[in-house]
Protein backbone atom coordinates (compact mmCIF):
# COMPACT_ATOMS: atom_id res chain seq x y z
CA UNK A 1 25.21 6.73 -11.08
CA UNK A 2 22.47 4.70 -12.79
CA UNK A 3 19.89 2.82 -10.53
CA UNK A 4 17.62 0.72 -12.82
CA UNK A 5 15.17 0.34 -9.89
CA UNK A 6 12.37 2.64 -8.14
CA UNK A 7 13.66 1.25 -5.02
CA UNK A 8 17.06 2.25 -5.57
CA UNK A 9 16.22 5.56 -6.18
CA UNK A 10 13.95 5.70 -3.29
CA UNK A 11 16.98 4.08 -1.14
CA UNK A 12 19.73 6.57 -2.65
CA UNK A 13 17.08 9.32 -1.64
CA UNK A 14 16.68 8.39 1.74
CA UNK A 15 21.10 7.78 2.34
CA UNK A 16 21.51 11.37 0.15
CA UNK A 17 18.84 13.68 1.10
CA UNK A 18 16.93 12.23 4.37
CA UNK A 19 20.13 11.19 5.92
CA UNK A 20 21.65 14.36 5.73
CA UNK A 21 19.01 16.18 6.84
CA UNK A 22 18.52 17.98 3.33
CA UNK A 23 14.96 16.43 3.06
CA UNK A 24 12.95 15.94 6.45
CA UNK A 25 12.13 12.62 7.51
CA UNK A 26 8.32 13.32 7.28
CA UNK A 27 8.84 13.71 3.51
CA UNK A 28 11.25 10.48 3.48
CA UNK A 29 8.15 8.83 4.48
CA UNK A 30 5.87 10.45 2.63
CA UNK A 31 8.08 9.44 -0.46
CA UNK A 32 7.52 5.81 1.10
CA UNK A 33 3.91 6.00 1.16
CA UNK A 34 3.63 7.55 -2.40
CA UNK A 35 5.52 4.92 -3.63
CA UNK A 36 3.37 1.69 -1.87
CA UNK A 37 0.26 3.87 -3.01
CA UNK A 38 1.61 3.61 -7.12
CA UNK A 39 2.23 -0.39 -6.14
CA UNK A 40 -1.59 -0.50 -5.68
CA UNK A 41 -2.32 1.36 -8.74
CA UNK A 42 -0.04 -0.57 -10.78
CA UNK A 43 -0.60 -4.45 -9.05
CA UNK A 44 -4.09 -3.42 -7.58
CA UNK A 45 -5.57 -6.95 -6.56
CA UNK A 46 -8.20 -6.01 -3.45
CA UNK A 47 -6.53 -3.28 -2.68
CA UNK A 48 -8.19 0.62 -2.76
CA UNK A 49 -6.96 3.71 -2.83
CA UNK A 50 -10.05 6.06 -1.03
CA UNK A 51 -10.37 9.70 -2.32
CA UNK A 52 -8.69 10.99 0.83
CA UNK A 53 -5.83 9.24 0.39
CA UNK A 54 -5.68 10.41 -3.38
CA UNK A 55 -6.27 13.81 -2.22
CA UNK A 56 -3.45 13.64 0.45
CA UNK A 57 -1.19 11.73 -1.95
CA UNK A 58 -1.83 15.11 -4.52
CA UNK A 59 -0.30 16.97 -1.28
CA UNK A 60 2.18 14.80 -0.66
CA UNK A 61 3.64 14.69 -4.55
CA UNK A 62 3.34 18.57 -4.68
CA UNK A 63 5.54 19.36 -1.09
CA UNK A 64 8.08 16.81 -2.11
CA UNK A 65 8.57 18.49 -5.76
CA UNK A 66 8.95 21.88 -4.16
CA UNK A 67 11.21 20.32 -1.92
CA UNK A 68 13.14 19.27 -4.34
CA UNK A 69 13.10 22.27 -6.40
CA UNK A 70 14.48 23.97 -4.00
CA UNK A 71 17.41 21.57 -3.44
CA UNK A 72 18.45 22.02 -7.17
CA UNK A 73 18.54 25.91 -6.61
């Protein structure tokens, strides 16, 4: 399977892994979340990203890669 877009590969994550209870929903949506926070960094406009959010975005990133660690196991 190729998906040639983040939001496929957010979408097939969500029908694989949320949907089959292999990821929890909390880090479905913190996958969400990640991913509207890089649309800021990338397309900014007046949009800002505060230093709690970056440090809870860090958090975020680092529980779904161990999550996902563990699912390739």
């Amino acid at each position: 399977m190729e998906l040639s877009k983040h939001s496929a590969v957010i979408a097939s994550i969500h029908q694989r892994f949320v949907r089959t209870g292999k990821l929890s929903k909390e880090q479905g949506k913190n996958l969400n979340w990640l991913f509207e926070l890089r649309s800021v960094g990338d397309y900014g406009g007046i949009a800002h990203v505060s230093r709690q959010q970056v440090e809870q975005a860090i958090q975020a990133a680092e529980e779904f890669l161990l999550a996902i660690k563990f699912l390739l196991r």
